[in-house]
C-alpha atoms as a PDB file:
ATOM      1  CA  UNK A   1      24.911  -8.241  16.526  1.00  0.00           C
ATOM      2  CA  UNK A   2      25.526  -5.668  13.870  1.00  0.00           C
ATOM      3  CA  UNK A   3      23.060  -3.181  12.306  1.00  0.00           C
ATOM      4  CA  UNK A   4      23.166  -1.657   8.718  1.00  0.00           C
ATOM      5  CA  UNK A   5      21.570   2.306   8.920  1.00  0.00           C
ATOM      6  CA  UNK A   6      20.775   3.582   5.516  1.00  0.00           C
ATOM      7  CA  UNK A   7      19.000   7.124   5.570  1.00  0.00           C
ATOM      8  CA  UNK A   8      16.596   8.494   3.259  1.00  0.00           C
ATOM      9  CA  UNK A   9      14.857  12.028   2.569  1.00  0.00           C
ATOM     10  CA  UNK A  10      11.794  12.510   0.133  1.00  0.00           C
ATOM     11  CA  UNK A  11       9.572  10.814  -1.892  1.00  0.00           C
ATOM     12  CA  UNK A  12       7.069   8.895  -0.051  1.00  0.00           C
ATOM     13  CA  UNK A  13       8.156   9.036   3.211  1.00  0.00           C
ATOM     14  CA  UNK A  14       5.692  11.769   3.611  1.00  0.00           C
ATOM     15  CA  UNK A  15       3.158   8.957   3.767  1.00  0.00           C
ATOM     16  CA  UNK A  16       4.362   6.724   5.871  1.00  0.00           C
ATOM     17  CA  UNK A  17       1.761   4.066   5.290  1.00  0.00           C
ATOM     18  CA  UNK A  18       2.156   3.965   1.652  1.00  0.00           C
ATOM     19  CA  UNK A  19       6.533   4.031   2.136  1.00  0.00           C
ATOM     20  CA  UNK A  20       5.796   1.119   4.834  1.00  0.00           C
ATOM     21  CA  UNK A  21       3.514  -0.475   2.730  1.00  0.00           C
ATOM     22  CA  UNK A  22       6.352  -0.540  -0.516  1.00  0.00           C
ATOM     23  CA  UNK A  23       9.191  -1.830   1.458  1.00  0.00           C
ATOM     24  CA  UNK A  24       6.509  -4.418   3.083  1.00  0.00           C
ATOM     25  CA  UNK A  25       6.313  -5.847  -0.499  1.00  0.00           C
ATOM     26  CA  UNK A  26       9.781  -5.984  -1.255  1.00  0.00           C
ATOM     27  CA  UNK A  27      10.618  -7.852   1.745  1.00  0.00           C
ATOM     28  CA  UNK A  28       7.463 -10.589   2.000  1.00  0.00           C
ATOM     29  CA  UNK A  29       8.247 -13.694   0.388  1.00  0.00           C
ATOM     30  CA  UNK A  30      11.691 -14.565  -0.542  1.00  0.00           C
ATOM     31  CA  UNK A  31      14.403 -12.414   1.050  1.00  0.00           C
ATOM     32  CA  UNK A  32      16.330 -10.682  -1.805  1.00  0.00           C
ATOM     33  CA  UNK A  33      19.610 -12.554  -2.626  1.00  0.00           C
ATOM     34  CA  UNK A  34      23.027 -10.786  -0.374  1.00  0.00           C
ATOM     35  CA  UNK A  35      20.326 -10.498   2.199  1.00  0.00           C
ATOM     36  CA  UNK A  36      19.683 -14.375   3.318  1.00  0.00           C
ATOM     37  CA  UNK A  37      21.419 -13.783   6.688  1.00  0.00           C
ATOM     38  CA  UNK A  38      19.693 -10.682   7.786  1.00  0.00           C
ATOM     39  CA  UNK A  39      17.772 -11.080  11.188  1.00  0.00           C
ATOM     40  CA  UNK A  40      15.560  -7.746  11.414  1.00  0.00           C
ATOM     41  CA  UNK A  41      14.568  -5.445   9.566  1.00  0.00           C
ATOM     42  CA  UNK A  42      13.175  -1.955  11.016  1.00  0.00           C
ATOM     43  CA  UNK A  43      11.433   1.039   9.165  1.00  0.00           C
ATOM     44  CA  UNK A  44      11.791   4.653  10.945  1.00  0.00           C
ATOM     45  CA  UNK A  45       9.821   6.770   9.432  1.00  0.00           C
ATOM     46  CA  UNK A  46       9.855  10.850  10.213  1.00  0.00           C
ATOM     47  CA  UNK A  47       6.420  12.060   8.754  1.00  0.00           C
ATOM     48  CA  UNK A  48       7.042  16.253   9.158  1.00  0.00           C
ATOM     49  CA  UNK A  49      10.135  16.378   7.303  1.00  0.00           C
ATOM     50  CA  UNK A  50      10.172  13.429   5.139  1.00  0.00           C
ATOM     51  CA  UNK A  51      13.329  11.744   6.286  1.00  0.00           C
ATOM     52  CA  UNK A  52      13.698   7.972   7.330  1.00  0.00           C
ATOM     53  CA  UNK A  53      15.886   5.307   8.429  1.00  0.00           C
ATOM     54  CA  UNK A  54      16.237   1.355   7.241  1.00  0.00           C
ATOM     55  CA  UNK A  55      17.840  -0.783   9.965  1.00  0.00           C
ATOM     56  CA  UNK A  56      19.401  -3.760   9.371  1.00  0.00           C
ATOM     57  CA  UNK A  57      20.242  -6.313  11.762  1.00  0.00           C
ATOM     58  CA  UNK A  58      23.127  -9.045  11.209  1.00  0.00           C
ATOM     59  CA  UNK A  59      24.565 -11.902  13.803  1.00  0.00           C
ATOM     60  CA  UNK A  60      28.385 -11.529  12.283  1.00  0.00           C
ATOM     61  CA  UNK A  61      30.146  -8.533  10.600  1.00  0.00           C
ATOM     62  CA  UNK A  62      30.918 -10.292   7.478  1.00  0.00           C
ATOM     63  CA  UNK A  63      26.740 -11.133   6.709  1.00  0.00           C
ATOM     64  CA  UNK A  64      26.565  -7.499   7.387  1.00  0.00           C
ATOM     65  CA  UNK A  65      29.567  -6.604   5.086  1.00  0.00           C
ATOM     66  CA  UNK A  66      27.663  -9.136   2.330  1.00  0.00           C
ATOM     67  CA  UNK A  67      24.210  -7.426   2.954  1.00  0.00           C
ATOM     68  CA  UNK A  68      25.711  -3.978   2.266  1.00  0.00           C
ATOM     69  CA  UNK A  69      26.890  -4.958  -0.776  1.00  0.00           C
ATOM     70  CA  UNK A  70      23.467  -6.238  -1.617  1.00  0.00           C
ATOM     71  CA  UNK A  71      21.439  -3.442  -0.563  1.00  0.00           C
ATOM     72  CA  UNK A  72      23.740  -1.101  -2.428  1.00  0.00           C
ATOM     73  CA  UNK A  73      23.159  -2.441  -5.300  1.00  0.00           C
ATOM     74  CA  UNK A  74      19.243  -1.946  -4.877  1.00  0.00           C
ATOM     75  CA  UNK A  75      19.046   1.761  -5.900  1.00  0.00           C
ATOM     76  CA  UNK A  76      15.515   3.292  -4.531  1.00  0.00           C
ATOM     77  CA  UNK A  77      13.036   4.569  -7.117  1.00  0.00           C
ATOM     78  CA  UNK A  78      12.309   7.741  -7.046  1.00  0.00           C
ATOM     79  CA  UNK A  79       8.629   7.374  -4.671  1.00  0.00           C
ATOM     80  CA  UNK A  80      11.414   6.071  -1.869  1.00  0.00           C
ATOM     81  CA  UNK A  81      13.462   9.003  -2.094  1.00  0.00           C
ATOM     82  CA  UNK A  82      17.585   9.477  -1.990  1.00  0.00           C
ATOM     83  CA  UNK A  83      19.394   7.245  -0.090  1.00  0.00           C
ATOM     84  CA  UNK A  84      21.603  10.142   2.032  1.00  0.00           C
ATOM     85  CA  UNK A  85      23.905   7.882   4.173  1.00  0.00           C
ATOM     86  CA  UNK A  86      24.765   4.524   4.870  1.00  0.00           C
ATOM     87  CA  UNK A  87      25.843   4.092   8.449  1.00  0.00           C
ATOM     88  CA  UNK A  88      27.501   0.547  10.344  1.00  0.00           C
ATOM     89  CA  UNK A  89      27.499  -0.407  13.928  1.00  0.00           C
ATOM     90  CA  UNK A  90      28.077  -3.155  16.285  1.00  0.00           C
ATOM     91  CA  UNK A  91      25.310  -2.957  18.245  1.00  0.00           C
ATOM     92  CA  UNK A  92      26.640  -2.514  21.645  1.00  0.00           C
ATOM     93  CA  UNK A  93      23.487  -2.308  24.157  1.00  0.00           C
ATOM     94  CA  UNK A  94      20.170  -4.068  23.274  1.00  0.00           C
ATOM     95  CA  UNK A  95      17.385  -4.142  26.411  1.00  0.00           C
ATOM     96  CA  UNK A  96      14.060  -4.797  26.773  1.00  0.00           C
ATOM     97  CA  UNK A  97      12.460  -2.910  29.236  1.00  0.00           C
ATOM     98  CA  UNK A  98       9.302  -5.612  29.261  1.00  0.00           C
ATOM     99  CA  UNK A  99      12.071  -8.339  30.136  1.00  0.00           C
END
């Protein structure tokens, strides 16, 4: 498994609900085109300082390599804030403590 992190500071992220609520709507439905392999998407949202992270979870390297592409081309309006960093991992751990 592989994971996409893309971090973002300002705009609405002040509000959670309302920056949840936006990427919510971009998501539902159709799955934007580069983006037909992605398995997860997470939202991390840090309310006091208006920063937050968009996770991005792919089975194989290359569907994350084609979803990068993808996503980069998607430039944030300015209610999302700047995109600050674009981070990618293997994902080398993932447990459920509930398991």
């Amino acid at each position: 498994m592989y994971v996409r992190i893309a971090r973002f500071e300002g705009g609405d992220l002040a509000d959670p609900g309302k920056a949840v609520e936006r990427v919510r709507n971009m998501v539902q439905g159709d799955r934007p085109a580069g983006l037909e392999q992605a398995k997860r998407l997470l939202m991390l949202v840090d309310r006091e300082n208006g920063r937050g992270l968009g996770l991005t979870f792919f089975e194989t390297e290359e569907d994350m390599r084609t979803g990068d592409r993808a996503l980069n081309q998607m430039t944030p309006g300015d209610e999302a804030g700047k995109r600050t960093a674009v981070e990618m991992y293997e994902v080398g751990l993932d447990h459920d403590f509930d398991r």
